[in-house]
C-alpha atoms as a PDB file:
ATOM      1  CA  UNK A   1       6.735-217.638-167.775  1.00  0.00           C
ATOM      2  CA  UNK A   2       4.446-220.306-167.224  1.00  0.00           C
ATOM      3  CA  UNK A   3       0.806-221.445-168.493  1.00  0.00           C
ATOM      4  CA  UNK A   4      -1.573-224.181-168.119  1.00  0.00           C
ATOM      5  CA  UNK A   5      -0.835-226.755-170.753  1.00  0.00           C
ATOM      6  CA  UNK A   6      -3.086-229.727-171.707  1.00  0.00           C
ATOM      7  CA  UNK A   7      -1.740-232.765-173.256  1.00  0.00           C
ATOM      8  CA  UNK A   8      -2.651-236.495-173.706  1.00  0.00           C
ATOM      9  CA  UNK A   9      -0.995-239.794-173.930  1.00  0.00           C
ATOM     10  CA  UNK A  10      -0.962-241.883-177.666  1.00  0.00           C
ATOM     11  CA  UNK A  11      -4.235-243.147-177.062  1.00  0.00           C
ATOM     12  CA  UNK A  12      -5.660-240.585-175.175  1.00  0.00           C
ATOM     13  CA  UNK A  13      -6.735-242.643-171.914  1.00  0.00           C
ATOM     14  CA  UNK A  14      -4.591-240.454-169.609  1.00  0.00           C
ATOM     15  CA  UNK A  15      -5.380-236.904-170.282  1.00  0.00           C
ATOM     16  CA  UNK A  16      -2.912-234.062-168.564  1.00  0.00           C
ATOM     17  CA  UNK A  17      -3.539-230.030-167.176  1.00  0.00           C
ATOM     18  CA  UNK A  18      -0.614-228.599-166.065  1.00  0.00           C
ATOM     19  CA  UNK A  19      -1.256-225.486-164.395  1.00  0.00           C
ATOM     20  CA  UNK A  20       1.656-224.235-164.247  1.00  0.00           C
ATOM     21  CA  UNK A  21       4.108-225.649-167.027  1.00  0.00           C
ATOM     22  CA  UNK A  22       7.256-223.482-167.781  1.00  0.00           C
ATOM     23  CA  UNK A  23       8.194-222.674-172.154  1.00  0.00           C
ATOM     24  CA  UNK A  24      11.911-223.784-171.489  1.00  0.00           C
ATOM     25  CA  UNK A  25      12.265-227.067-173.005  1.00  0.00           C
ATOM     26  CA  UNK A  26      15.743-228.897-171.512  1.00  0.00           C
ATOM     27  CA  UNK A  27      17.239-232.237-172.903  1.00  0.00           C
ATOM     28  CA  UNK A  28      18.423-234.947-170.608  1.00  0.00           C
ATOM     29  CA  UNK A  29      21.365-237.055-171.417  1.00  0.00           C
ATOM     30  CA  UNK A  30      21.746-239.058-168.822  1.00  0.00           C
ATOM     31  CA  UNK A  31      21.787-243.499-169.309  1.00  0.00           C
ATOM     32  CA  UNK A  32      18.677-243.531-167.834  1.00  0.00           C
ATOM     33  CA  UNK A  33      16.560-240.902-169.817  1.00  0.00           C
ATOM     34  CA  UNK A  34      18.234-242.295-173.011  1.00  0.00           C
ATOM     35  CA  UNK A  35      17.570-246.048-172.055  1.00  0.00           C
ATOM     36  CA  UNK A  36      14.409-245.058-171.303  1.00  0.00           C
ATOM     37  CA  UNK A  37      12.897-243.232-174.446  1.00  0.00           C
ATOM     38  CA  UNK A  38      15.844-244.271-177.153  1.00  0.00           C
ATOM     39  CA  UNK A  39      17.362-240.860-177.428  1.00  0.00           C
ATOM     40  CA  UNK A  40      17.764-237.446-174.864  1.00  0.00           C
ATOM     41  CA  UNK A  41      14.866-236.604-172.708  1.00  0.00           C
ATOM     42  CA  UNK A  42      13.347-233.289-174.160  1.00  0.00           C
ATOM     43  CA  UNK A  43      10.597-232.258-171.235  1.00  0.00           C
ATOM     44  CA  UNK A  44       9.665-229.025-169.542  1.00  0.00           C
ATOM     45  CA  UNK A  45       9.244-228.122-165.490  1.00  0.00           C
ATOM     46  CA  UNK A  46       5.528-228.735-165.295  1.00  0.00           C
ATOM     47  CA  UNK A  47       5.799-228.077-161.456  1.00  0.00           C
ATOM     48  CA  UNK A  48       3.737-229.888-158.615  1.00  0.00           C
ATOM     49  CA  UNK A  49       0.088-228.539-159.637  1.00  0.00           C
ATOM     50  CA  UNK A  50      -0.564-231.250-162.467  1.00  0.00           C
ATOM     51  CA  UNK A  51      -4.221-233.133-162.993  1.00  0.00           C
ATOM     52  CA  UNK A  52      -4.387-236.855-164.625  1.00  0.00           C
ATOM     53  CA  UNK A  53      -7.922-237.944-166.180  1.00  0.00           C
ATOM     54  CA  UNK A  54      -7.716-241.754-166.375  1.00  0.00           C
ATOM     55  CA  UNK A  55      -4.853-242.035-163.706  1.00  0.00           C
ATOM     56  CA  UNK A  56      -5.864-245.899-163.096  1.00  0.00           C
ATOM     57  CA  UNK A  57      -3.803-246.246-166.943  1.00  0.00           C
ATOM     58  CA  UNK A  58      -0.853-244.777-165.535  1.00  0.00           C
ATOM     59  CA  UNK A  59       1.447-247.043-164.216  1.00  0.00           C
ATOM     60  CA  UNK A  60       4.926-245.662-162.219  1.00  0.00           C
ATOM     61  CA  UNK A  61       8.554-246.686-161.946  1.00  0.00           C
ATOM     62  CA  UNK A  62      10.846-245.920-159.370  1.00  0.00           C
ATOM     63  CA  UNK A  63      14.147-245.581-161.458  1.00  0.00           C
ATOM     64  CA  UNK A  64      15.728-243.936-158.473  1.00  0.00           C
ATOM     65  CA  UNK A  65      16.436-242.821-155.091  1.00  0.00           C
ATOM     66  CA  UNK A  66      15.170-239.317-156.199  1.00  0.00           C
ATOM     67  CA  UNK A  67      12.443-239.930-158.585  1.00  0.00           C
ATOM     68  CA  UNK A  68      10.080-241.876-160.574  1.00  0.00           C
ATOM     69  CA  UNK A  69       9.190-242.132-164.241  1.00  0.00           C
ATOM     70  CA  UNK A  70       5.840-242.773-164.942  1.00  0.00           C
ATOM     71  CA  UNK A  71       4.000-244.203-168.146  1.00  0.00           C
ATOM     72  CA  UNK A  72       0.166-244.898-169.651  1.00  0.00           C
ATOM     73  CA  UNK A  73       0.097-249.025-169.219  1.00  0.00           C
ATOM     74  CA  UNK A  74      -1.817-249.066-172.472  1.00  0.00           C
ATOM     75  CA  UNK A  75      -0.102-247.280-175.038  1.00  0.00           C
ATOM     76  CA  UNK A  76       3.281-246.945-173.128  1.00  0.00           C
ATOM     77  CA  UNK A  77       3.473-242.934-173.205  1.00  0.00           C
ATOM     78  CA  UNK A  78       6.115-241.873-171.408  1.00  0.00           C
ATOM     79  CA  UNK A  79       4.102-239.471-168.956  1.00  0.00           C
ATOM     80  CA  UNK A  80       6.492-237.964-166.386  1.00  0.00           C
ATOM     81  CA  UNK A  81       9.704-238.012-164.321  1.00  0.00           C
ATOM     82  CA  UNK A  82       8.357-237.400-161.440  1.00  0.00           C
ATOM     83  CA  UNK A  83      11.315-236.129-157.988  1.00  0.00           C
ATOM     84  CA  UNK A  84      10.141-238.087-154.775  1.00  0.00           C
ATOM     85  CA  UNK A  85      11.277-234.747-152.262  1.00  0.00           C
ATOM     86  CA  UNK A  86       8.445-232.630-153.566  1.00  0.00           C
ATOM     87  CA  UNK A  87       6.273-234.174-155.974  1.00  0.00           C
ATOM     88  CA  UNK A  88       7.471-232.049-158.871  1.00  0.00           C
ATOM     89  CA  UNK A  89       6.823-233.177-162.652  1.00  0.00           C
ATOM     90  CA  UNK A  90       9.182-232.817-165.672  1.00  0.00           C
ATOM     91  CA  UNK A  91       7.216-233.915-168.614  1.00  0.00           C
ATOM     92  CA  UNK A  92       8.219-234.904-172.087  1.00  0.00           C
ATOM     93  CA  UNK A  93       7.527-231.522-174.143  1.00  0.00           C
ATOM     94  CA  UNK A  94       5.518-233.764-177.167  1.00  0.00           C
ATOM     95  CA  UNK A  95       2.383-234.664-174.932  1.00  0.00           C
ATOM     96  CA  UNK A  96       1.173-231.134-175.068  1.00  0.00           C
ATOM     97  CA  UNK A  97      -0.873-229.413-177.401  1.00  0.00           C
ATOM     98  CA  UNK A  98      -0.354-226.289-179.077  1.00  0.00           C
ATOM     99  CA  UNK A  99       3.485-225.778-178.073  1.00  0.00           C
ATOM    100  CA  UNK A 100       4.770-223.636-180.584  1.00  0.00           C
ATOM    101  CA  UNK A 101       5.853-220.922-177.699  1.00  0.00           C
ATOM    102  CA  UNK A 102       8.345-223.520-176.152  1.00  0.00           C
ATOM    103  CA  UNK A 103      11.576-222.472-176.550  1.00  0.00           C
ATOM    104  CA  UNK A 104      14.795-225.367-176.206  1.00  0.00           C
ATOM    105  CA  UNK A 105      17.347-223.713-173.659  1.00  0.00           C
ATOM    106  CA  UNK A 106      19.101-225.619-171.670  1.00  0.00           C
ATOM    107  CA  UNK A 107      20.768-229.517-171.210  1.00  0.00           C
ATOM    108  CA  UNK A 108      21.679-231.336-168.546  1.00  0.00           C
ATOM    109  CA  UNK A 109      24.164-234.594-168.087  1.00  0.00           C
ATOM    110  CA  UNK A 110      25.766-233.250-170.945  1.00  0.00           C
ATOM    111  CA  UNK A 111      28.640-235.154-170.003  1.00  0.00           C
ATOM    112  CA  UNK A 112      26.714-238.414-170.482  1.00  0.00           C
ATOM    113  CA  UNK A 113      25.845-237.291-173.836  1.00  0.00           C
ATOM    114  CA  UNK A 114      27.119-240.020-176.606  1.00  0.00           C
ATOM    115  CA  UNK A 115      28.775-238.534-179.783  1.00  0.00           C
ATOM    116  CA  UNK A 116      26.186-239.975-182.208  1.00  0.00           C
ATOM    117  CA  UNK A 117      24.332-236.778-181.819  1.00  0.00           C
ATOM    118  CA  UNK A 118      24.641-233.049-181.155  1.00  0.00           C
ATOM    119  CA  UNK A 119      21.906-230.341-181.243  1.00  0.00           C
ATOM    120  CA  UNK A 120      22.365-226.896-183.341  1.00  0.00           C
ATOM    121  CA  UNK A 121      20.892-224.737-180.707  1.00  0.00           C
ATOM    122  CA  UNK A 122      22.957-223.150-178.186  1.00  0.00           C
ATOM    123  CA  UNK A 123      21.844-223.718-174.904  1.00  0.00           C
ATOM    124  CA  UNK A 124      22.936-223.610-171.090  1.00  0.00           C
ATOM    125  CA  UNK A 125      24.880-226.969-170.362  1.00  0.00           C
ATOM    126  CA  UNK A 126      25.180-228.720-167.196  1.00  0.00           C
ATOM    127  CA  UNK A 127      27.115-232.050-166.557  1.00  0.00           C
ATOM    128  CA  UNK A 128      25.627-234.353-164.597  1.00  0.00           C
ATOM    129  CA  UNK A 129      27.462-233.217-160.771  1.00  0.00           C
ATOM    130  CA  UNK A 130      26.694-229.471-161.326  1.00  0.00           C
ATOM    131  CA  UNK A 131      22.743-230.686-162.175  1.00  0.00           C
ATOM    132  CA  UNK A 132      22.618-232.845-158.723  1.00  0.00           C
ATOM    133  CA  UNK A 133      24.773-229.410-157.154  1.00  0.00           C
ATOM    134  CA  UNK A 134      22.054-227.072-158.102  1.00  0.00           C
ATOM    135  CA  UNK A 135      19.071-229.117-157.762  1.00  0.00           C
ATOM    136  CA  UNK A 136      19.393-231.744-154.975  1.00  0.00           C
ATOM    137  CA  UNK A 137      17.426-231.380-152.137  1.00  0.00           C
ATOM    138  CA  UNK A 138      19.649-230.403-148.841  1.00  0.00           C
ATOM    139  CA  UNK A 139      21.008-233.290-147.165  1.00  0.00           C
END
């Protein structure tokens, strides 16, 4: 199921429709995700069809072969992990408004996960090599 979602960064500069944002909320675990934000990435599939008001605040990061992570230079809201193959945007689940249909359902680099924390909710788990198996791009 998905649904346009609206959203906006800390100090509301960069403003975000996502037309076609998925309810499953996944965590990341991976070094980078958690270097990046201080803790797991929680962020849904917002797909390729997503609209930026103020996109001269957002600044970008390429953080890997695959993808970039983008922010608002501002206020530093994390705004997107962006994958470089086809332009497709996972997005940190707290920028959007009224999200009380999300639902938390799956985790990926759960491998990379430290043991300082553990969610209650049981969820489909993925380590890090069956995430790039399933979701790489076909060499």
């Amino acid at each position: 199921m998905s649904v346009q979602r609206h959203g906006q960064c800390i100090c509301g500069q960069v403003k975000i429709t996502a037309s076609a944002a998925d309810h499953k909320v996944g965590a990341c675990h991976c070094s980078i995700c958690r270097r990046w934000g201080g803790g797991p990435l929680l962020a849904l599939d917002c797909g390729t069809n997503v609209r930026f008001d103020g996109e001269q605040h957002i600044r970008a990061y390429r953080s890997s072969e695959w993808a970039s992570r983008g922010f608002c230079a501002e206020c530093g809201t994390h705004l997107f992990y962006r994958l470089s193959k086809n332009g497709q945007y996972i997005m940190p689940a707290g920028l959007f408004d009224n999200a009380d249909d999300l639902v938390f359902d799956h985790q990926v680099c759960i491998d990379s996960k430290p043991g300082y924390y553990n969610f209650a909710e049981a969820t489909h788990n993925m380590t890090c090599d069956e995430m790039f198996a399933a979701f790489a791009p076909p060499q």
